[in-house]
N, C-alpha and C. Protein backbone atom coordinates (compact mmCIF):
# COMPACT_ATOMS: atom_id res chain seq x y z
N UNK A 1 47.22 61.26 121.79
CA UNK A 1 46.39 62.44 121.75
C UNK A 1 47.14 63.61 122.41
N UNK A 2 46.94 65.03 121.86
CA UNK A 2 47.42 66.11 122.16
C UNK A 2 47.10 66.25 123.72
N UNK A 3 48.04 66.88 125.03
CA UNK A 3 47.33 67.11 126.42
C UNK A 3 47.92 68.88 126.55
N UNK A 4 47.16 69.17 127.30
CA UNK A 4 47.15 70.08 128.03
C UNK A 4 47.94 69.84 128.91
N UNK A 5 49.29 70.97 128.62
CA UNK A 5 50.59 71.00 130.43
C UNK A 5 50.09 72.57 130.51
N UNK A 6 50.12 72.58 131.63
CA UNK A 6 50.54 73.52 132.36
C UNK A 6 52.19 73.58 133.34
N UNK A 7 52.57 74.65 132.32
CA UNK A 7 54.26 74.61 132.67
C UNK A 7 54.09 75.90 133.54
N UNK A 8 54.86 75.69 134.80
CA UNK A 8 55.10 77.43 135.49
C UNK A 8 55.87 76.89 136.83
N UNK A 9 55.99 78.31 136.71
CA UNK A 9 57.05 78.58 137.85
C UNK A 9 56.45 78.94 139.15
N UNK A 10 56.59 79.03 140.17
CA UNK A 10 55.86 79.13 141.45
C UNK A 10 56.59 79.32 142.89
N UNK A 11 56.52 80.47 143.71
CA UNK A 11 57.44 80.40 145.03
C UNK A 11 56.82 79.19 146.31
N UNK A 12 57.82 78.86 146.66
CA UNK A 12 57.76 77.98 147.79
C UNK A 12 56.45 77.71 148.60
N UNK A 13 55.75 79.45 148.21
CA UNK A 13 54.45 79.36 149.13
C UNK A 13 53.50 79.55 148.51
N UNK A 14 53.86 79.40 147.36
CA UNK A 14 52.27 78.65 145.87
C UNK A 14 51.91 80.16 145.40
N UNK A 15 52.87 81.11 145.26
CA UNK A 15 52.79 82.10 144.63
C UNK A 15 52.98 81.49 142.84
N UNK A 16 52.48 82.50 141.65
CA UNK A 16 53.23 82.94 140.46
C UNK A 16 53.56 84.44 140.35
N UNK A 17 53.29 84.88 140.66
CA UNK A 17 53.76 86.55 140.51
C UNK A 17 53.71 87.09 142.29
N UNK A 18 54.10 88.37 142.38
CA UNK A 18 53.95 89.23 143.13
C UNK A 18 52.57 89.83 143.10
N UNK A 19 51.79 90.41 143.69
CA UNK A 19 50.85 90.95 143.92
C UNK A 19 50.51 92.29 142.68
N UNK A 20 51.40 92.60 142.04
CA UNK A 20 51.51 93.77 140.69
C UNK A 20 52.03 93.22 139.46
N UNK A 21 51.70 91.62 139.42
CA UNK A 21 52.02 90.98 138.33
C UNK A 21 53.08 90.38 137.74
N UNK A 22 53.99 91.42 139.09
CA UNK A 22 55.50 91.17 138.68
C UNK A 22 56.37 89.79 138.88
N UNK A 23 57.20 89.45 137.91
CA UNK A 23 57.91 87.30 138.29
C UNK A 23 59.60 87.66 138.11
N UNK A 24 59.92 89.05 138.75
CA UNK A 24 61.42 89.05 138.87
C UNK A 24 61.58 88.40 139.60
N UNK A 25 61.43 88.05 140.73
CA UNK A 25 61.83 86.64 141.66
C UNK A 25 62.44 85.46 141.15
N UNK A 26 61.68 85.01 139.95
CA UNK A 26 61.93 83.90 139.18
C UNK A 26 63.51 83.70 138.64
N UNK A 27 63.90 85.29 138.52
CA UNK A 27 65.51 84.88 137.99
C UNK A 27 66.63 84.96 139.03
N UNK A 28 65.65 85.26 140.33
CA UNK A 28 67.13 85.77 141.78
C UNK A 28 67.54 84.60 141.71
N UNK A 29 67.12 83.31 141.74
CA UNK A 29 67.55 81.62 142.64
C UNK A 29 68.33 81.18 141.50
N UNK A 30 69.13 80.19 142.55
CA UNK A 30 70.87 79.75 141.13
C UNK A 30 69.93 78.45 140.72
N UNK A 31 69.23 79.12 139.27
CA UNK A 31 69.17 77.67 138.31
C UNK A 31 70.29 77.05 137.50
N UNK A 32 70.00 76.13 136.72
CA UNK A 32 70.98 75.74 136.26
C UNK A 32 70.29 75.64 134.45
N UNK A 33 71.35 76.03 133.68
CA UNK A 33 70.62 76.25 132.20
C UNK A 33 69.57 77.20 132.33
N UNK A 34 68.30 76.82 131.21
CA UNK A 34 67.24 77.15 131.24
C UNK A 34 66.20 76.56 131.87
N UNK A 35 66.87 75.90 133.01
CA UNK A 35 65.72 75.23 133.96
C UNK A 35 65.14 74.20 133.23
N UNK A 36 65.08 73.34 131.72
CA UNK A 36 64.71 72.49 131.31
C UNK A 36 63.36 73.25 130.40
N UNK A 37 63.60 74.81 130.40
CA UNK A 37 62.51 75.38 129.69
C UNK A 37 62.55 75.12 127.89
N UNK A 38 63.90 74.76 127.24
CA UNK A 38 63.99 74.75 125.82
C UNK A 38 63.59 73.13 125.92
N UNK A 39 63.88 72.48 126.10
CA UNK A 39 63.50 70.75 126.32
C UNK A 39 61.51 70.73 126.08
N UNK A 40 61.07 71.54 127.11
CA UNK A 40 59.97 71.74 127.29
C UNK A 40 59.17 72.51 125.77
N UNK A 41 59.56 73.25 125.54
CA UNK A 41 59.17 74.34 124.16
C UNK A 41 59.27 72.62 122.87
N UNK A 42 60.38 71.73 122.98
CA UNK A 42 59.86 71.29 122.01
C UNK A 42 58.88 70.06 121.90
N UNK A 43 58.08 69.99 123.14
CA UNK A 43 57.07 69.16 122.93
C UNK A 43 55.68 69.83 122.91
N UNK A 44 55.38 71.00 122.60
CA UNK A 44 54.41 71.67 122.08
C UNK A 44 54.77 72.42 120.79
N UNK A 45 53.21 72.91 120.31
CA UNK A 45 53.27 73.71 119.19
C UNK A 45 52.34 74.82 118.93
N UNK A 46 51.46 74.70 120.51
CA UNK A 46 50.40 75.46 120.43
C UNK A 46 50.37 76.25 121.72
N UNK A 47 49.96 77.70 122.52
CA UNK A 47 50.15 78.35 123.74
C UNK A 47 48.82 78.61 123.55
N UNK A 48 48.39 78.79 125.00
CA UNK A 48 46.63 79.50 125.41
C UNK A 48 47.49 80.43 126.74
N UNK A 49 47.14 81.52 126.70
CA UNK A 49 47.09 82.24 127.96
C UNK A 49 46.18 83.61 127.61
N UNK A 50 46.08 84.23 129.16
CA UNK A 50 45.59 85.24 129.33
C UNK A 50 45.52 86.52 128.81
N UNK A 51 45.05 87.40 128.20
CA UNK A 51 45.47 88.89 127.88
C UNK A 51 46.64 89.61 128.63
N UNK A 52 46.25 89.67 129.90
CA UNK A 52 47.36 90.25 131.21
C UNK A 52 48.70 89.42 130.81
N UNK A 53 48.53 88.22 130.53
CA UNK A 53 49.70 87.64 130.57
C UNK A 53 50.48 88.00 129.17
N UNK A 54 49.93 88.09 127.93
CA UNK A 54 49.93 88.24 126.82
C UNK A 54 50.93 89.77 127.07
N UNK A 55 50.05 90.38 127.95
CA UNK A 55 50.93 91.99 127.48
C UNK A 55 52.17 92.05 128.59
N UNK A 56 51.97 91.40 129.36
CA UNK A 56 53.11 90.83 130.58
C UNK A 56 54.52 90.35 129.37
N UNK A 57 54.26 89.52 128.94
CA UNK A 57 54.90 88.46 128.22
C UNK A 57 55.93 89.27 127.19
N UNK A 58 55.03 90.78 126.51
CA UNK A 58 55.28 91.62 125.67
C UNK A 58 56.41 92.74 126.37
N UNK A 59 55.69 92.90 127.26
CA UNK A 59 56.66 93.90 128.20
C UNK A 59 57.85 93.35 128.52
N UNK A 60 57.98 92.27 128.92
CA UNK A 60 59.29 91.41 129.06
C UNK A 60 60.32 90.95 128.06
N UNK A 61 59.55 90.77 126.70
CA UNK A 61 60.46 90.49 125.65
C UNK A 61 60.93 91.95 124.62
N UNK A 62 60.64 93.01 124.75
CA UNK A 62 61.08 94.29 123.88
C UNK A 62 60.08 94.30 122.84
N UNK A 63 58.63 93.60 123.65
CA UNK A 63 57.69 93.54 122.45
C UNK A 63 57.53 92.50 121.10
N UNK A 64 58.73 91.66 121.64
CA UNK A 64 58.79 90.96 120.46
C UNK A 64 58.15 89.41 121.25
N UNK A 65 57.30 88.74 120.17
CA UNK A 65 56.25 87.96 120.81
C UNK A 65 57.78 86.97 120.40
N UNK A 66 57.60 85.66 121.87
CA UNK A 66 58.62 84.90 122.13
C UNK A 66 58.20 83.49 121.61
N UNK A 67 56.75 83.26 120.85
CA UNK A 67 56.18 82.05 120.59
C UNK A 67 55.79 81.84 118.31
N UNK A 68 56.69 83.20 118.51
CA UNK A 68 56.41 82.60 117.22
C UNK A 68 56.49 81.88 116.33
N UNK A 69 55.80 80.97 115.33
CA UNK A 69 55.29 79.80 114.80
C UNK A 69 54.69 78.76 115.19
N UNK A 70 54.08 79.59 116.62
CA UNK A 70 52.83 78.18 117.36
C UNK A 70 51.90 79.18 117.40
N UNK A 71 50.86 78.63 117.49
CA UNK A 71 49.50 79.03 117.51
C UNK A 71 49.59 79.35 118.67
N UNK A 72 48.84 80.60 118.90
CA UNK A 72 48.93 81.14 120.28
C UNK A 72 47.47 81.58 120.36
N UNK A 73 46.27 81.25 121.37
CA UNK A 73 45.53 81.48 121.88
C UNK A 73 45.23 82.59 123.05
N UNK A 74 44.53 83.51 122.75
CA UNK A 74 45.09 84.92 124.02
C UNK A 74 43.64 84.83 123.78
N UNK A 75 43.43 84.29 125.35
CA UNK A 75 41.95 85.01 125.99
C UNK A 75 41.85 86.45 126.10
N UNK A 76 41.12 87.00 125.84
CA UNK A 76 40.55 88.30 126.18
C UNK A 76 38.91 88.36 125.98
N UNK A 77 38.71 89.84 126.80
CA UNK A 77 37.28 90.17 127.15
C UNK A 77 36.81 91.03 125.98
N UNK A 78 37.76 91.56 125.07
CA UNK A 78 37.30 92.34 124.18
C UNK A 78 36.83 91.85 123.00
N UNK A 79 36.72 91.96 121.84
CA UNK A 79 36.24 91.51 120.48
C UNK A 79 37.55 90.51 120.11
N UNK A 80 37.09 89.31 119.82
CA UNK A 80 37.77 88.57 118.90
C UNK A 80 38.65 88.68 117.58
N UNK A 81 39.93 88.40 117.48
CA UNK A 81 40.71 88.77 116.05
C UNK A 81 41.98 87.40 116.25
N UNK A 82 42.08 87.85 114.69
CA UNK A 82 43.25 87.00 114.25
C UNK A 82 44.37 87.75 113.90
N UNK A 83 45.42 87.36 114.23
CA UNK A 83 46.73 88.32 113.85
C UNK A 83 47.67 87.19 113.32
N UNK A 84 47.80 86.26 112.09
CA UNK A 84 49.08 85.49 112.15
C UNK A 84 48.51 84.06 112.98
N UNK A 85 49.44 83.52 113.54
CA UNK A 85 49.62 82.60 114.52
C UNK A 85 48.70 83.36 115.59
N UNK A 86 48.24 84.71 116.31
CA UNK A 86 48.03 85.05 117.55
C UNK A 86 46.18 84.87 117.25
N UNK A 87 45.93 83.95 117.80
CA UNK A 87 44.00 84.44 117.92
C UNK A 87 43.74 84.69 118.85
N UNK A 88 43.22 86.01 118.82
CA UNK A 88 42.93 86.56 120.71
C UNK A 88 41.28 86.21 120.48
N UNK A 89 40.44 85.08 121.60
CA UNK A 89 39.81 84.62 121.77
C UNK A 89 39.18 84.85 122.84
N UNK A 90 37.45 84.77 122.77
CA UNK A 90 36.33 84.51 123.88
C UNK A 90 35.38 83.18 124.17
N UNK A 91 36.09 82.37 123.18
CA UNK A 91 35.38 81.11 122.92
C UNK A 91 35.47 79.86 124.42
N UNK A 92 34.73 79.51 124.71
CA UNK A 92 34.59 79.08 125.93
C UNK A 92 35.91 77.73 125.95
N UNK A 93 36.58 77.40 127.29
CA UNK A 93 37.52 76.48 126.82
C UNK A 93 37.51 75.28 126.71
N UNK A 94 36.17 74.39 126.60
CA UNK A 94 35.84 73.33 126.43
C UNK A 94 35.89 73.01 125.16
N UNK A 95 35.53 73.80 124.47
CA UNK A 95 34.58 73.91 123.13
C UNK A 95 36.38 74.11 122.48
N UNK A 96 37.44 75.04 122.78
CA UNK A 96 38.95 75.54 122.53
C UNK A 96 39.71 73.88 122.80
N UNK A 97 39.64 73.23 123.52
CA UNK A 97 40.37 71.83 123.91
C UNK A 97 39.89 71.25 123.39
N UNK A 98 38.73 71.07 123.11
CA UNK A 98 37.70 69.80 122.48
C UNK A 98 38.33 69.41 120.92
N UNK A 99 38.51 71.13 120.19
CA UNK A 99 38.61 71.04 119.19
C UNK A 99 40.05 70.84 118.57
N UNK A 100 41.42 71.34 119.54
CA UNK A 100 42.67 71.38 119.57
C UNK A 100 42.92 69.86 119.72
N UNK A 101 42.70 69.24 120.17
CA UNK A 101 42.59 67.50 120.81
C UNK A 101 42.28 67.00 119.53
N UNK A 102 41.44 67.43 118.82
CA UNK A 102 40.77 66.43 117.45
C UNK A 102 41.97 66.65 116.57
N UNK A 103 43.17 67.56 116.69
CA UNK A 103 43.78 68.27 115.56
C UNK A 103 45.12 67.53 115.71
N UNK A 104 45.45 67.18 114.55
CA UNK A 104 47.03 66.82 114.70
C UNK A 104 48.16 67.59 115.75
N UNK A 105 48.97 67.18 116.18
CA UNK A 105 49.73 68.76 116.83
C UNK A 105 50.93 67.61 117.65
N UNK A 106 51.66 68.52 118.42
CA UNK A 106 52.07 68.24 119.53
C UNK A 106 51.59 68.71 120.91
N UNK A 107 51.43 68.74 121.71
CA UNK A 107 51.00 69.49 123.28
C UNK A 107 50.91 70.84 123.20
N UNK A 108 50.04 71.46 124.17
CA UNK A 108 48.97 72.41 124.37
C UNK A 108 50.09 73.07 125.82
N UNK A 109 50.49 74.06 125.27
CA UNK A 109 51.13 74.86 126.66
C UNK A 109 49.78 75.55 126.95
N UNK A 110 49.39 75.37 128.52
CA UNK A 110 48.85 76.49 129.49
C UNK A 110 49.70 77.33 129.99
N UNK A 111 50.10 78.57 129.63
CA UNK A 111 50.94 79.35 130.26
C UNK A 111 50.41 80.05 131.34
N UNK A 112 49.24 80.55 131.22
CA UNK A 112 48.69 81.23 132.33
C UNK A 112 47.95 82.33 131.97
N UNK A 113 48.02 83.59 132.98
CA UNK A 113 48.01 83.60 134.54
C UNK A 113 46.51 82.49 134.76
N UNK A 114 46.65 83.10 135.97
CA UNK A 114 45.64 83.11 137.19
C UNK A 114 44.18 83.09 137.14
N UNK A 115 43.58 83.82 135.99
CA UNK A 115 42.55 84.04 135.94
C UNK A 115 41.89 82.72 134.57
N UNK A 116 42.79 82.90 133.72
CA UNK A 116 42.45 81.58 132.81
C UNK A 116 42.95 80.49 133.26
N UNK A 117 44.18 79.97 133.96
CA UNK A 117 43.99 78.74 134.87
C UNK A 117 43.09 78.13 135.35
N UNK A 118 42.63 79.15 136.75
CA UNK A 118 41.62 78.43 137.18
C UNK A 118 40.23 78.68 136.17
N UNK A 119 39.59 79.33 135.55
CA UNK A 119 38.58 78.59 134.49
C UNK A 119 38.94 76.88 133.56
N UNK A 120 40.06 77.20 133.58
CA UNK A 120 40.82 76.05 132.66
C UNK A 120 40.64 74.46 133.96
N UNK A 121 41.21 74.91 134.88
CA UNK A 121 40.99 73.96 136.14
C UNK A 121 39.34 73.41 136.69
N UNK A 122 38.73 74.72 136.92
CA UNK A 122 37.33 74.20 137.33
C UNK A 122 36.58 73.54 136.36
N UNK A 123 37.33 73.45 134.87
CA UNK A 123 36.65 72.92 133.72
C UNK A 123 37.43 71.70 133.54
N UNK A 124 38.26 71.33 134.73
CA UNK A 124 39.21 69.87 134.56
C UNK A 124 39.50 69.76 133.24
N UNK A 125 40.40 70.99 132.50
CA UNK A 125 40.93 70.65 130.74
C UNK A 125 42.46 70.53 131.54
N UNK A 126 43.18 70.67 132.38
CA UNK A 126 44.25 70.53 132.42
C UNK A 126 45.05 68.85 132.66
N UNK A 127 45.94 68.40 131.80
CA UNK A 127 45.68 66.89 131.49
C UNK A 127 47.46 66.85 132.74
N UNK A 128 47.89 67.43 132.83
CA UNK A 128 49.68 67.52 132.65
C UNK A 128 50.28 68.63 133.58
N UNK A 129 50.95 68.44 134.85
CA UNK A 129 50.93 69.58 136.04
C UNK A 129 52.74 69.95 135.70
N UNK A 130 53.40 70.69 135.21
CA UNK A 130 54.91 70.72 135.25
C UNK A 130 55.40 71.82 136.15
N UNK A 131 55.24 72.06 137.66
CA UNK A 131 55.44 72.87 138.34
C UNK A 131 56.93 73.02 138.56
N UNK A 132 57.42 74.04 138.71
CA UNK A 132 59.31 74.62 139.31
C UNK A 132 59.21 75.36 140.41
N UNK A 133 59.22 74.18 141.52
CA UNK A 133 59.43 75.61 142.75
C UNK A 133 60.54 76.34 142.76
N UNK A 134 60.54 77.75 143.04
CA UNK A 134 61.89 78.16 142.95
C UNK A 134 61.36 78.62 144.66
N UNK A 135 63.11 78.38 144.86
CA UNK A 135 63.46 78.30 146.58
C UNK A 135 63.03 79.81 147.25
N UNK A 136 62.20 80.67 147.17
CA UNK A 136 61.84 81.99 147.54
C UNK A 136 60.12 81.82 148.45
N UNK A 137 60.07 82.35 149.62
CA UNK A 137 58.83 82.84 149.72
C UNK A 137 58.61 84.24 149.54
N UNK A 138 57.27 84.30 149.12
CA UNK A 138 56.74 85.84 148.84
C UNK A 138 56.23 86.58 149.87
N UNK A 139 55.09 85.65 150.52
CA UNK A 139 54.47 86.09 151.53
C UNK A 139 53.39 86.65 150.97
N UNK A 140 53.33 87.19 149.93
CA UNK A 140 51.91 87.41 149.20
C UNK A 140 52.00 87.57 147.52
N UNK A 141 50.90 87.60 147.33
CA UNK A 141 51.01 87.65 145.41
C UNK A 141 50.16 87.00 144.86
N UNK A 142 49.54 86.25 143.47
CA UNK A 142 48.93 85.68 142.78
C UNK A 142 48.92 84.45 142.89
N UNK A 143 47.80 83.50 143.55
CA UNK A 143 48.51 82.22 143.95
C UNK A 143 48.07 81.44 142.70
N UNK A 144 48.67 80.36 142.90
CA UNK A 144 48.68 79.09 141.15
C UNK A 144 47.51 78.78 141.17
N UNK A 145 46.83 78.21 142.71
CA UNK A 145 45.48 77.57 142.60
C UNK A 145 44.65 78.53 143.37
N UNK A 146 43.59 78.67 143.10
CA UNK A 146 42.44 79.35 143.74
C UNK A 146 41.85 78.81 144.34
N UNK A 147 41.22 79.09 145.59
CA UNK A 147 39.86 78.37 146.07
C UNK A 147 38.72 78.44 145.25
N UNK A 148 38.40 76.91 145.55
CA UNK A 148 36.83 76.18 145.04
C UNK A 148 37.43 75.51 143.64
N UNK A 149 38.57 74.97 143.42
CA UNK A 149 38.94 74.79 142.08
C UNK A 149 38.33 72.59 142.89
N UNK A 150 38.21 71.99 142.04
CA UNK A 150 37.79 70.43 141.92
C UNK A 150 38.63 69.78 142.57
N UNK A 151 38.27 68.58 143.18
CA UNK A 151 39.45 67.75 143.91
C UNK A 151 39.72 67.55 142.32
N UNK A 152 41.61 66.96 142.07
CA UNK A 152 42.10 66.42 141.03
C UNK A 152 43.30 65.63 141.71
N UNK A 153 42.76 64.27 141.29
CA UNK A 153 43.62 63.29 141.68
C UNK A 153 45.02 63.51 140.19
N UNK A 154 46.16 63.53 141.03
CA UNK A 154 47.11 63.06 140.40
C UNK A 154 48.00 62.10 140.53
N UNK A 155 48.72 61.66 139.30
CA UNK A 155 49.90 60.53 139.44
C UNK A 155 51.47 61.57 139.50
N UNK A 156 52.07 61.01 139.78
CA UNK A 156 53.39 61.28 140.25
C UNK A 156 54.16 60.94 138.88
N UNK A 157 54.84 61.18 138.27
CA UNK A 157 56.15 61.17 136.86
C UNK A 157 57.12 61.53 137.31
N UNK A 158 57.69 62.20 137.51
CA UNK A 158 58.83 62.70 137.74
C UNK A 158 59.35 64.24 138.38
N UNK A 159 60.96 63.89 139.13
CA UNK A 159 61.23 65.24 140.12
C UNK A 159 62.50 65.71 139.24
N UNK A 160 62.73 66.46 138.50
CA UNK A 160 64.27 67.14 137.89
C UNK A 160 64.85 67.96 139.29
N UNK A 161 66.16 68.31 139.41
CA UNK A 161 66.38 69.73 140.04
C UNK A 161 67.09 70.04 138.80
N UNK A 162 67.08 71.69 139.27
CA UNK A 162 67.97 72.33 138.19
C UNK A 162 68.65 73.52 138.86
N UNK A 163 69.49 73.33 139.91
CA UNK A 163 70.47 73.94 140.37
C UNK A 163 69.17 74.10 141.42
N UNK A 164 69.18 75.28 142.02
CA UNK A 164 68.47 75.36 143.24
C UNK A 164 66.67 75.44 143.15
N UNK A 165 66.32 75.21 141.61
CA UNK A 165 64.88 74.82 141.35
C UNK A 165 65.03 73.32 141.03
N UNK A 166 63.45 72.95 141.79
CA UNK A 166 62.74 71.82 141.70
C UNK A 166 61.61 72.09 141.18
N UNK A 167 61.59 70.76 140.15
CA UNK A 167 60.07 70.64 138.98
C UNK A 167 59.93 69.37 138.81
N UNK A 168 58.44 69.36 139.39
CA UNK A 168 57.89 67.79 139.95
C UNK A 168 56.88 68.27 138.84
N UNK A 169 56.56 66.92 138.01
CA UNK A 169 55.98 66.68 136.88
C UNK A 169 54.61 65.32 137.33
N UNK A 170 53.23 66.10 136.88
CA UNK A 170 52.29 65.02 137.34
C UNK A 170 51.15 64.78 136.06
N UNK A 171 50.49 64.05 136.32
CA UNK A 171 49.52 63.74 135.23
C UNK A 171 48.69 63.79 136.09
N UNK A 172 46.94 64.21 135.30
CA UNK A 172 46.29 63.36 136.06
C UNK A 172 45.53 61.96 136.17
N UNK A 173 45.36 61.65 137.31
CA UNK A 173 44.96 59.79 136.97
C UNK A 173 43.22 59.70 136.76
């Protein structure tokens, strides 16, 4: 069956961004390759993230969307549409997993941010934890987990490094 990962990157002190959204941090620390990010791209076929993140994502690539030929799910607060592969969505995410799970596929990237995570979390849809600490503290910024999110027991899989990032890989049990 198809799972839900949540793949991301994160500073030492459980940051994902800076406090203005910003994840230049992410490229200061000596990785090695792509950090195991193309390995990762081919065991999915489908992305869910945020609006913020959506136009984040846009701003970073010259506008050119970086997921194309997977279904890409973009929460937003505004009216619902289809563009292609992009469905920018309000549909609750139980009812969004329930139905992605019944569907042939490969794996379900959670990309993020912050704000659809934790809905995604307090609704225990996240099946698959693929965190990369990169060696930086922030001291402040957007943290991965929020308070009041569910105890979630996990199992342990596996630790990669990739030059001076570490990505500990968990399920949950």
């Amino acid at each position: 069956m198809r799972k839900v990962v949540l793949y991301i990157g994160v500073s030492l002190d459980g940051y994902i961004a800076r406090r203005d959204g910003s994840i230049d941090w992410l490229e200061e620390a000596q990785g090695e390759g792509d950090n195991g990010y193309s390995e990762f791209l081919k065991t999915i076929d489908t992305v869910i993230m945020g609006k913020k993140t959506y136009d984040h994502v846009l701003e970073l690539t010259n506008h050119k969307y970086p997921y194309e030929g997977m279904k890409s799910f973009i929460y937003t607060r505004s009216e619902s549409r289809t563009e292609g592969d992009l469905i920018f969505t309000k549909e609750e995410p139980e009812a969004l997993i329930d139905h992605l799970k019944k569907e042939e596929g490969a794996d379900i990237w959670m990309v993020g941010g912050a704000e659809i995570l934790d809905d995604f979390m307090k609704k225990d849809l996240i099946d698959e934890y693929i965190i990369t600490t990169v060696p930086v503290i922030l001291g402040d910024g957007i943290t991965l987990f929020r308070p009041g999110n569910p105890e979630t027991k996990l199992a342990y899989k596996r630790t990669v490094r990739f030059g001076d990032y570490v990505q500990s890989h968990y399920t949950r049990s």
